[in-house]
Protein backbone atom coordinates (compact mmCIF):
# COMPACT_ATOMS: atom_id res chain seq x y z
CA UNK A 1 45.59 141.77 136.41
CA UNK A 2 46.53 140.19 139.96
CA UNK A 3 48.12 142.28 142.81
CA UNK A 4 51.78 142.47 141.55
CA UNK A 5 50.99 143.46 138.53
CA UNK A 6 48.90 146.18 140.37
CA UNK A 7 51.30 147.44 142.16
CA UNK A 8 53.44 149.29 139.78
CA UNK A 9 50.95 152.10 139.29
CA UNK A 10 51.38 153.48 142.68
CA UNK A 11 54.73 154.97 141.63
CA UNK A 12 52.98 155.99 138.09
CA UNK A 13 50.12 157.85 140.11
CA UNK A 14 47.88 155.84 138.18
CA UNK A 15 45.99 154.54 141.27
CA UNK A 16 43.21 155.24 143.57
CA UNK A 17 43.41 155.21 147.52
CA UNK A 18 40.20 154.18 149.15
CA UNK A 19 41.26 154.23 152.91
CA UNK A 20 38.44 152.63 155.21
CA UNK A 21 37.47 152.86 159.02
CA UNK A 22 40.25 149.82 160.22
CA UNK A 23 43.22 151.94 158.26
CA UNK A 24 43.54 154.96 161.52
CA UNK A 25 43.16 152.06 164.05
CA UNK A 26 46.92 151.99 164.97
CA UNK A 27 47.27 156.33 165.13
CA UNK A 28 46.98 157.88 168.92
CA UNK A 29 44.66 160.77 169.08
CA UNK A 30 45.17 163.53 171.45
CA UNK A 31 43.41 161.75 174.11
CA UNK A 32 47.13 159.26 173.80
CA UNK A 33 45.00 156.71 172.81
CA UNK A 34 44.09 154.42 169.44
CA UNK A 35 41.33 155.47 167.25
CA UNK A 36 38.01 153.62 168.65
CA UNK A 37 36.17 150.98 166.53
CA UNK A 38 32.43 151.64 166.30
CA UNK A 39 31.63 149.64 169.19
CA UNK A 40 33.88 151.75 170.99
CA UNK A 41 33.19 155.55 169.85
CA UNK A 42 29.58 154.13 170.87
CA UNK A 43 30.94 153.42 174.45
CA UNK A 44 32.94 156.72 174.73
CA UNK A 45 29.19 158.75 174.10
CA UNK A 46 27.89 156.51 176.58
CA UNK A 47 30.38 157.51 179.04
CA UNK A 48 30.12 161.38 178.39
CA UNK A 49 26.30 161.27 179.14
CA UNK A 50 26.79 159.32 182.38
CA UNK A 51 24.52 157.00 181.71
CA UNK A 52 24.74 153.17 181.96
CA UNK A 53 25.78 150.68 179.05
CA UNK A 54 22.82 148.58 179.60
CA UNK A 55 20.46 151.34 178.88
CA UNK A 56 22.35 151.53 174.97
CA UNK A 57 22.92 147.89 174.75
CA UNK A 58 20.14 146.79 171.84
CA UNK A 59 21.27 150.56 170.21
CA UNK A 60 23.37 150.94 167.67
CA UNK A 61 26.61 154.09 166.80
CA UNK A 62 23.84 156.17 164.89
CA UNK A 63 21.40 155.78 167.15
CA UNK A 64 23.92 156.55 170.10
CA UNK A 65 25.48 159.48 168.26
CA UNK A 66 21.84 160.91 167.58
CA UNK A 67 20.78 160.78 171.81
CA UNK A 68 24.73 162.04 172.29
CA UNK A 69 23.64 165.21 170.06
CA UNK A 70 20.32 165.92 172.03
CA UNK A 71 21.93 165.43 175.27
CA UNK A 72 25.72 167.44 175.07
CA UNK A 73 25.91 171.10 174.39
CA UNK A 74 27.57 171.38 170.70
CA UNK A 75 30.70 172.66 172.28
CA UNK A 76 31.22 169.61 174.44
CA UNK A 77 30.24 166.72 171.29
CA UNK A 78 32.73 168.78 169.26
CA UNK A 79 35.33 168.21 171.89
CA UNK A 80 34.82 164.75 172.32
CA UNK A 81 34.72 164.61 168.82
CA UNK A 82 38.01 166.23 168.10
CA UNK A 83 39.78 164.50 170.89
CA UNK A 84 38.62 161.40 169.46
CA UNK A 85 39.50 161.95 165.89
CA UNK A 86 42.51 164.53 166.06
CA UNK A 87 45.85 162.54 165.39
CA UNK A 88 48.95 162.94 167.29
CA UNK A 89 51.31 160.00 166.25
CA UNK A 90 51.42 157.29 163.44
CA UNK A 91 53.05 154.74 162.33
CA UNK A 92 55.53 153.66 159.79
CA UNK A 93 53.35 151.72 157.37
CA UNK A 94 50.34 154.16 157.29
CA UNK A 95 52.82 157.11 156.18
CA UNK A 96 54.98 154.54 153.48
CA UNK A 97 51.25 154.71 152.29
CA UNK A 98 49.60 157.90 152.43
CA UNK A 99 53.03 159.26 151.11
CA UNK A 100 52.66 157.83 147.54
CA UNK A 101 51.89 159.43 144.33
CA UNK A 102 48.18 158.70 144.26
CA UNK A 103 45.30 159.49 141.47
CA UNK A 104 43.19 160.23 144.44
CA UNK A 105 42.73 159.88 148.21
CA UNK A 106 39.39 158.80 149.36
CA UNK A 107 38.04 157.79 152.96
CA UNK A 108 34.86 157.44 155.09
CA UNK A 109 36.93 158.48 158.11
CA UNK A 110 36.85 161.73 159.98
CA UNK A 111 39.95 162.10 161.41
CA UNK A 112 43.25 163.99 159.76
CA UNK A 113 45.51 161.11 159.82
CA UNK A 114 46.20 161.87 156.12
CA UNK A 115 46.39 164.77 155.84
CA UNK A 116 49.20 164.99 158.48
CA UNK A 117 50.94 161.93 157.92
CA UNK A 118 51.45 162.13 153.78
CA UNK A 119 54.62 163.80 152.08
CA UNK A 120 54.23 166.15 151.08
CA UNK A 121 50.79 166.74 153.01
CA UNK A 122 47.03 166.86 151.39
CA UNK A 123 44.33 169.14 152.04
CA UNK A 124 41.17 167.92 153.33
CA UNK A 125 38.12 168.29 151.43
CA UNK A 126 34.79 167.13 152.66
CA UNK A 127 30.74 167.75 151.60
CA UNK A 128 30.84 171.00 153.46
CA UNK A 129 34.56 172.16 151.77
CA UNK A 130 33.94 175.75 149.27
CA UNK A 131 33.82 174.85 145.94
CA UNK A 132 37.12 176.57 145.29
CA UNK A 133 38.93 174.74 147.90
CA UNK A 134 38.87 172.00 145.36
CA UNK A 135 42.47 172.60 143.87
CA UNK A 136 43.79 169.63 142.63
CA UNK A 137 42.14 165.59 143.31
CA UNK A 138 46.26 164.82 143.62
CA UNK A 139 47.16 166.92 146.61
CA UNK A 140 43.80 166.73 148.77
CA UNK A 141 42.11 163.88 150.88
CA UNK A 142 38.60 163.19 150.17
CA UNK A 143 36.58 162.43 152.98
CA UNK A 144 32.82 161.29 151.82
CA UNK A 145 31.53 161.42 155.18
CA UNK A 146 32.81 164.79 156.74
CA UNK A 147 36.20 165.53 158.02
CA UNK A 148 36.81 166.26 162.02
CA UNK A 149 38.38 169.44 160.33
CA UNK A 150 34.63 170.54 159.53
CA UNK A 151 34.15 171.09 163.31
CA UNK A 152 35.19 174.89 163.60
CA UNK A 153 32.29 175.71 167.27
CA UNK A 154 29.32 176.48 165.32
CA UNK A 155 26.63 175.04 166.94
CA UNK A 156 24.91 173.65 163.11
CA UNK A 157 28.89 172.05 163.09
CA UNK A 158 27.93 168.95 164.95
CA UNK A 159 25.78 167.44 162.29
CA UNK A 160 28.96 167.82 159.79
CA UNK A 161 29.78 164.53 160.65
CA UNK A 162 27.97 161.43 159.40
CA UNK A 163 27.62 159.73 162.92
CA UNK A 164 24.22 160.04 163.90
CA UNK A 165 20.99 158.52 162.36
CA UNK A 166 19.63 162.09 161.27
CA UNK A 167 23.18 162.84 160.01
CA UNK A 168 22.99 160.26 157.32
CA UNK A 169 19.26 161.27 156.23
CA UNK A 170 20.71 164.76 155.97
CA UNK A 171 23.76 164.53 154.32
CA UNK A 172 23.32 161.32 152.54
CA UNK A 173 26.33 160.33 150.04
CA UNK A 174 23.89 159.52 146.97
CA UNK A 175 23.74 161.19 144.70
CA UNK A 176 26.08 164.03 145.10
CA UNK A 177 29.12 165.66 143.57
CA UNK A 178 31.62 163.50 145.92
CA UNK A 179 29.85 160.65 144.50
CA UNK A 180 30.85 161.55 141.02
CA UNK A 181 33.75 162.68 141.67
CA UNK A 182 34.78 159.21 143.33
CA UNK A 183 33.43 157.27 140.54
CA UNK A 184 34.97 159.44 138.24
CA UNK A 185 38.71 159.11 139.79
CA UNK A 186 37.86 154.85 140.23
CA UNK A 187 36.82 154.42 136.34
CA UNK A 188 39.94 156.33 134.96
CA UNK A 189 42.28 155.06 137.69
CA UNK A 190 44.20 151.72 136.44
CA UNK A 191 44.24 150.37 139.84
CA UNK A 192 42.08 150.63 143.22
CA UNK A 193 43.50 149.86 146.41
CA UNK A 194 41.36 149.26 149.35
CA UNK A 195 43.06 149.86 152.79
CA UNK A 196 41.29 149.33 156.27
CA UNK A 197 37.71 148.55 154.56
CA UNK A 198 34.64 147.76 156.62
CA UNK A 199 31.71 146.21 154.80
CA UNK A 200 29.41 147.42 157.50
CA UNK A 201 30.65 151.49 157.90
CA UNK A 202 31.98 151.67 154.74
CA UNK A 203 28.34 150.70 153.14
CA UNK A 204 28.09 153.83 150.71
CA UNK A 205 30.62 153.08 148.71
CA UNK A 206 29.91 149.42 148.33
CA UNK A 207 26.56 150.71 147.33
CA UNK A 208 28.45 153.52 144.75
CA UNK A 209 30.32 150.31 143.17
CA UNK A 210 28.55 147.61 143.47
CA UNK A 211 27.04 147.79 139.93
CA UNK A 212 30.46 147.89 137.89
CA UNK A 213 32.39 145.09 136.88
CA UNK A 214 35.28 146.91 135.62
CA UNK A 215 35.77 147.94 138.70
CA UNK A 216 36.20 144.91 140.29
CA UNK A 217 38.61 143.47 138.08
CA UNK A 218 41.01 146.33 139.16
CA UNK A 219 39.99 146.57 143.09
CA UNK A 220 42.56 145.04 145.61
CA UNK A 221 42.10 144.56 149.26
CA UNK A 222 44.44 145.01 152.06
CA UNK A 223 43.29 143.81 155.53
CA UNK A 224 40.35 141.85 154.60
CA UNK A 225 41.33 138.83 156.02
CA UNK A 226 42.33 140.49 159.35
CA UNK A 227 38.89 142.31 159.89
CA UNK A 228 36.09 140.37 158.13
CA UNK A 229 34.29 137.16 158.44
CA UNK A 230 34.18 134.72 155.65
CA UNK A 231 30.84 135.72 155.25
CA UNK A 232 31.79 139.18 154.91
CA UNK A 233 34.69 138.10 152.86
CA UNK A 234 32.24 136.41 150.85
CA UNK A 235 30.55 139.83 149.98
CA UNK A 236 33.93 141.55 149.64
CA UNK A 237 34.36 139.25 145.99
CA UNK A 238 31.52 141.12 144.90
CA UNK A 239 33.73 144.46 145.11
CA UNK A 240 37.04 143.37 143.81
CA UNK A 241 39.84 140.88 144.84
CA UNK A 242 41.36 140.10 148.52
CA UNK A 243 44.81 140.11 148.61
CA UNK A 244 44.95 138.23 151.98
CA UNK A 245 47.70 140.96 152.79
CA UNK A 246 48.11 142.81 156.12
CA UNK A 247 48.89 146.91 155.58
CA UNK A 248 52.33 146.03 156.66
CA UNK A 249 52.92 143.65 154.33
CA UNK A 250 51.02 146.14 151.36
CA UNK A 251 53.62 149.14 152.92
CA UNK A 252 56.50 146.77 152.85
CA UNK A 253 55.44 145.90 149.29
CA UNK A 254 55.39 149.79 148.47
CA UNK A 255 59.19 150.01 149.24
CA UNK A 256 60.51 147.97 147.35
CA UNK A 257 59.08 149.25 144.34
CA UNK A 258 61.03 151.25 142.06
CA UNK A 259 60.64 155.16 141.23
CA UNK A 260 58.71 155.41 137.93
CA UNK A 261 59.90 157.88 135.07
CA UNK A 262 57.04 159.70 134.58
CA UNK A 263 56.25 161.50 131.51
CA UNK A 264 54.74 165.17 132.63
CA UNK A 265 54.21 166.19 128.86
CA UNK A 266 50.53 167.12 127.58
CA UNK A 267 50.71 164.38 124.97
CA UNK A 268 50.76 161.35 127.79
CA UNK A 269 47.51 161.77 129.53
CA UNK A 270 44.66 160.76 127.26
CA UNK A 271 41.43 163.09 127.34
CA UNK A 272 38.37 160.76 127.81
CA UNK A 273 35.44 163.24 129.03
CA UNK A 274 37.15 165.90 125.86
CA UNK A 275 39.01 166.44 122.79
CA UNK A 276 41.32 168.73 122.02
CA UNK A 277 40.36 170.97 118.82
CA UNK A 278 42.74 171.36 116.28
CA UNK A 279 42.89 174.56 113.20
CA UNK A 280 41.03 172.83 110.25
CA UNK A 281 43.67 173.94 107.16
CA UNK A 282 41.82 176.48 105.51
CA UNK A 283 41.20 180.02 105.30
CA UNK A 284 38.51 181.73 107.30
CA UNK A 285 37.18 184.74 105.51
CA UNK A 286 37.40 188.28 107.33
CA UNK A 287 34.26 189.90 105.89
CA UNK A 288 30.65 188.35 106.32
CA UNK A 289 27.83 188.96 103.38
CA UNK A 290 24.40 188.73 104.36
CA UNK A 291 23.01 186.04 101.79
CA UNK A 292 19.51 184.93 101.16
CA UNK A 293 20.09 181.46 103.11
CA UNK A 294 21.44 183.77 106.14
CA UNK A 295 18.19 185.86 105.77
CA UNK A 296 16.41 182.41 105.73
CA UNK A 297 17.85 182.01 109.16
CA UNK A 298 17.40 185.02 110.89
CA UNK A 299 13.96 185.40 109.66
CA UNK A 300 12.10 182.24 109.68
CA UNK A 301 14.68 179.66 111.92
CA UNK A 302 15.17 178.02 108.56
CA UNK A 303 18.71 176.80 106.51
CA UNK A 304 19.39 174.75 104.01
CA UNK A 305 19.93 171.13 104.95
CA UNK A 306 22.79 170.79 102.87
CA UNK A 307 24.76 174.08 104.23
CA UNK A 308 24.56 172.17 107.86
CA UNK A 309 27.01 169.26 106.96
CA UNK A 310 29.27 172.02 106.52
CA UNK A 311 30.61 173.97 109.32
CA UNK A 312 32.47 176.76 107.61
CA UNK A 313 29.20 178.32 106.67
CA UNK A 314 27.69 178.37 109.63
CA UNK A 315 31.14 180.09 111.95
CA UNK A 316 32.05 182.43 108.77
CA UNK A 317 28.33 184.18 109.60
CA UNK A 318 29.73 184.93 113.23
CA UNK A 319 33.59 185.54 112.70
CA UNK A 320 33.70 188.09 114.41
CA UNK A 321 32.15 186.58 117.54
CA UNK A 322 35.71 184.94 118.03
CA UNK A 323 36.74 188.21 119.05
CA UNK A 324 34.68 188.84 121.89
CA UNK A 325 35.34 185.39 122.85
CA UNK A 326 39.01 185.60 123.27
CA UNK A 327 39.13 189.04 124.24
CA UNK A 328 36.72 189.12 127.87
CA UNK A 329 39.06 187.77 130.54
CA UNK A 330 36.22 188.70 133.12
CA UNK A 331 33.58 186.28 131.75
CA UNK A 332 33.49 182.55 132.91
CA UNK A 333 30.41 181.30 131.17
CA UNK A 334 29.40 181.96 127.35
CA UNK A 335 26.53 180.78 126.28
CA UNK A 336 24.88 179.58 122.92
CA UNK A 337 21.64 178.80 122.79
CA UNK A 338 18.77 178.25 119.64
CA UNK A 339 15.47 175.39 119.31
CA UNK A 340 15.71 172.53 118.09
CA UNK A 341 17.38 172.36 114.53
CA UNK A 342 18.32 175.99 114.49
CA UNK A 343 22.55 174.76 113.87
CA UNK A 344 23.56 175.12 117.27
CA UNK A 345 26.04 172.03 117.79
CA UNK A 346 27.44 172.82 114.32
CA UNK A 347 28.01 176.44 115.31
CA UNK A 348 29.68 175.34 118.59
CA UNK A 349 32.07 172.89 116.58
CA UNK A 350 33.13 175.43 114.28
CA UNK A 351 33.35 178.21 116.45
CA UNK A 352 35.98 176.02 118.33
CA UNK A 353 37.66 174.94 115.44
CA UNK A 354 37.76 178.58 113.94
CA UNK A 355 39.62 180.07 117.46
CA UNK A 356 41.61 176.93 118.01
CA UNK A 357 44.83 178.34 116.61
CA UNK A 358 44.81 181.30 119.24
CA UNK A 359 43.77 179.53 122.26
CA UNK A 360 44.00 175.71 123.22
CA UNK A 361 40.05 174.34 122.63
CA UNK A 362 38.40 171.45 123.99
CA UNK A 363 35.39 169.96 123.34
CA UNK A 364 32.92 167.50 125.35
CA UNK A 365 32.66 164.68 124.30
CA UNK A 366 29.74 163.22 125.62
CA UNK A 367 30.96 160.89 128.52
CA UNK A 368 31.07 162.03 131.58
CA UNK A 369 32.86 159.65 134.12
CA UNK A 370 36.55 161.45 133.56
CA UNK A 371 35.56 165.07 133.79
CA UNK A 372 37.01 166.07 136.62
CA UNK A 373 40.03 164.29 135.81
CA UNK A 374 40.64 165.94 132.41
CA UNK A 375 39.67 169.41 133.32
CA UNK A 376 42.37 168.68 136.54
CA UNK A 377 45.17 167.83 133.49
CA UNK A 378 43.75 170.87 131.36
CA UNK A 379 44.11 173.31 134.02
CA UNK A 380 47.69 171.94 135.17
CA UNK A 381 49.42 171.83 131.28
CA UNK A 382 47.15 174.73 129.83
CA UNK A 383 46.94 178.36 131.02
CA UNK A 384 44.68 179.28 127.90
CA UNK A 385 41.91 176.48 127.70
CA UNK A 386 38.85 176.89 126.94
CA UNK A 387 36.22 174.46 127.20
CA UNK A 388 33.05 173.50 124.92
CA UNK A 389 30.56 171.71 126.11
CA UNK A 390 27.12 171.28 123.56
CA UNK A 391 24.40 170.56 125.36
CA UNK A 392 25.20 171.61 129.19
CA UNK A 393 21.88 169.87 130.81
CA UNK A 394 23.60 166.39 130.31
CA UNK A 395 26.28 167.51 132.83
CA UNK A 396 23.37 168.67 135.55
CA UNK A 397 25.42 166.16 137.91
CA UNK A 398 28.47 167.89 137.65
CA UNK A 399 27.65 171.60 137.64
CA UNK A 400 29.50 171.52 141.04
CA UNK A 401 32.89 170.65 139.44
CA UNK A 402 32.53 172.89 136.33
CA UNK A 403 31.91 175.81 138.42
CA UNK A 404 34.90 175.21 140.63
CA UNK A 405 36.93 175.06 137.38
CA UNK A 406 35.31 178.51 136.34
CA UNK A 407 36.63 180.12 139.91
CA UNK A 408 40.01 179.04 138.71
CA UNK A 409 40.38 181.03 135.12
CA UNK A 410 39.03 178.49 132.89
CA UNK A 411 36.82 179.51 130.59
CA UNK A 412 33.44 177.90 129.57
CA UNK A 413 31.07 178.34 126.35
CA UNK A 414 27.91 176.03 127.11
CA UNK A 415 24.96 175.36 125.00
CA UNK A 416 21.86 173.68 124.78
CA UNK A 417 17.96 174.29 124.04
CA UNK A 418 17.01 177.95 124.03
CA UNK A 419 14.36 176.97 127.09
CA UNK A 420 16.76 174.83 128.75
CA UNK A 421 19.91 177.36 128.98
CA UNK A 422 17.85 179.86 130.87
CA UNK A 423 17.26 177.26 133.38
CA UNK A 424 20.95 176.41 133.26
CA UNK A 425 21.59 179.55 133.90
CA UNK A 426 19.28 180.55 136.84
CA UNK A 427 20.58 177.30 138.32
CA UNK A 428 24.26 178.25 138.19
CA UNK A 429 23.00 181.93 139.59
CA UNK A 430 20.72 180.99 142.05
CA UNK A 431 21.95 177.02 143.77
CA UNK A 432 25.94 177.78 142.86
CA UNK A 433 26.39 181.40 143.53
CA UNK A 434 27.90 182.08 140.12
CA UNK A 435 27.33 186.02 139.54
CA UNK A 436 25.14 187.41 136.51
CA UNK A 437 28.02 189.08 135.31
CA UNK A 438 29.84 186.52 134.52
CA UNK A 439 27.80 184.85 132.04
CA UNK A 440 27.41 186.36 128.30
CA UNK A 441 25.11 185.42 125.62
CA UNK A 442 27.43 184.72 122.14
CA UNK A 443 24.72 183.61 120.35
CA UNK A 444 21.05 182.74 120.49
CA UNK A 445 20.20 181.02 116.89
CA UNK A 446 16.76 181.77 117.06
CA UNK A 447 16.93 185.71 117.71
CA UNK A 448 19.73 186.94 115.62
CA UNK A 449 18.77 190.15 113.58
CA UNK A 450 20.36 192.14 110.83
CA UNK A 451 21.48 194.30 113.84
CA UNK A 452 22.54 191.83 116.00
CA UNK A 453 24.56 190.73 113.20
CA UNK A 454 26.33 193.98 112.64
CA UNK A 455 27.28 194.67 115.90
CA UNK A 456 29.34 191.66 116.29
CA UNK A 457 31.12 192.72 112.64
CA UNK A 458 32.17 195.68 114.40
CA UNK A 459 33.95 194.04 117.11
């Protein structure tokens, strides 16, 4: 695919927006002038600590930033900062941009160019942004390395901002859930579009894509042969291809294309991180008899090898657990649980297929790189989801985005290895702040009694 060819999923919103430090160069702060280049913001510090330029000449930004921290009271390195970094004009070409229909909006910058410039406007996010404030990938800016937004006079406020040496060690970009969530939106986006990028302080997400081919094949840059050397263009085929355009010539390029027709029903987005569940055609019976292979089960763990292959014999024993299920509006997490061999992915297939006519059911299908994505396109087209996923410790990574899902009505049943759930679950308690009561226990395989058993029948 070359860059034409690219171009027409802009208007699709079937691309990614990486915007990089040269991209806010052009905007006027509310100091009335341009956004500084490193060398620059380095100068600026210097200037604020009255001190000479000889005594910072062998020093780099971080380094700079770091003595700047030390040295200024936090209320007077937040000013600077936000004088710096807060926008108060634009230009044309950087709003034709920001203004499109993108997958995503990603950026190492600070400042809120963006976020004021784009129609309709986006929402910063940033590593310090609430879980919840995470609404929708389509109508927020990403920033990976803090936003000058973050800056609200707390003293603690001034290291929100990757700038400084100690900064980076603190609040470094690998791994964590921005990382994921930015190589989520690049893998299922069908282009990548590179705007302003600096090989030298945009390093972390060279580093986050180095590795991926299929990346590259889809990666355009605009600006690289204004702003890099041809040794540093030499680098930049390792991430994708140079356009040799200018960002007026990629805005220009932007108008003229045409509005796509865009297809908003369910059926055009295909789930890659889930399936849907569909009603297997047959009849579920409403009364439960307590058989010698269920006895087998309760009492010594053990089933007949044969009666696994088939699911209806496992989800008929616990009918009536479908109930509770569908019926507690107040829980966000249910959870399954049982050792190794005890049936518990075949009781979390057929439980889903069992309440699938009543409630739209999806179920995880193993691959992670598109989960934020889907559950984004699940929560937009379907009000009454709810989401399987067998064996929750493979998605340890993305606990963050599961649990913002959760805070917006989207219900979860999770599994895994009786010993491994209850660390799940003191996890999600304890590092995400999920309360105890909204977790409940559906089934644990390897406890069920006779009375266990007859208190869900009565549900």
């Amino acid at each position: 695919m070359d860059y034409k060819d690219a171009l027409k999923y802009i208007k699709t919103g079937e691309s990614v927006l990486f915007v990089g430090s040269f991209f806010s160069r052009s905007a006027i702060n509310t100091d009335g002038k341009n956004l500084p280049l490193p060398s620059e913001l380095k100068q600026i510090f210097i200037d604020s600590l009255h001190e000479s330029s000889d005594d910072f000449k062998d020093d780099s930004i971080d380094s700079t930033a770091n003595y700047a921290q030390k040295h200024l009271t936090p209320t007077v390195y937040q000013r600077l900062l936000k004088s710096t970094f807060k926008i108060k004009r634009f230009d044309k070409k950087s709003q034709i941009i920001s203004s499109q229909p993108w997958l995503a909006i990603f950026t190492t910058n600070y400042d809120n160019l963006i976020e004021i410039e784009s129609l309709p406007s986006r929402k910063t996010v940033s590593p310090y942004s609430e879980v919840d404030k995470l609404e929708s990938i389509k109508n927020e800016v990403i920033h990976v390395n803090g936003a000058i937004d973050d800056l609200k006079g707390e003293p603690d406020d001034i290291h929100k901002l990757k700038l400084s040496s100690s900064d980076y060690l603190e609040n470094s970009f690998e791994p964590s859930p921005l990382k994921q969530l930015l190589l989520s939106s690049l893998k299922s986006a069908k282009a990548i579009f590179y705007v302003g990028y600096s090989g030298k302080s945009d390093f972390d997400i060279s580093t986050a894509t180095y590795n991926d081919s299929s990346l590259r094949k889809k990666s355009f840059f605009i600006d690289g042969h204004n702003i890099h050397s041809k040794a540093e263009l030499e680098r930049l085929s390792l991430l994708g291809n140079d356009t040799n355009e200018s960002s007026e010539d990629f805005a220009n390029d932007i108008s003229q294309l045409k509005e796509a027709q865009v297809n908003n029903e369910p059926s055009h987005y295909h789930l890659l991180s889930f399936k849907e569940i569909s009603q297997k055609i047959n009849d579920h019976p409403n009364t439960v008899s307590l058989d010698s292979n269920l006895r087998d089960l309760v009492r010594k763990g053990f089933i007949n090898n044969d009666l696994l292959q088939n699911d209806g014999y496992i989800v008929d024993r616990w009918t009536n657990v479908s109930n509770f299920l569908l019926n507690s509006n107040d829980i966000d997490f249910f959870t399954v649980s049982s050792r190794l061999g005890n049936g518990k992915t075949v009781f979390m297939r057929a439980l889903s297929q069992y309440i699938s006519n009543q409630r739209h059911t999806f179920f995880y299908s193993g691959n992670p790189d598109f989960l934020f994505h889907d559950l984004s396109y699940i929560q937009e087209h379907y009000s009454d989801s709810i989401i399987f996923i067998d064996n929750m410790s493979d998605l340890r990574n993305s606990f963050t985005q599961i649990v913002a899902f959760s805070q917006k009505n989207m219900q979860f049943v999770i599994s895994d290895r009786t010993p491994l759930l209850s660390q799940i679950t003191a996890t999600l308690i304890t590092d995400f702040n999920v309360s105890e009561e909204k977790f409940s226990t559906i089934s644990n395989l390897d406890e069920l009694t006779y009375e266990d058993f007859k208190k869900w029948e009565k549900i």
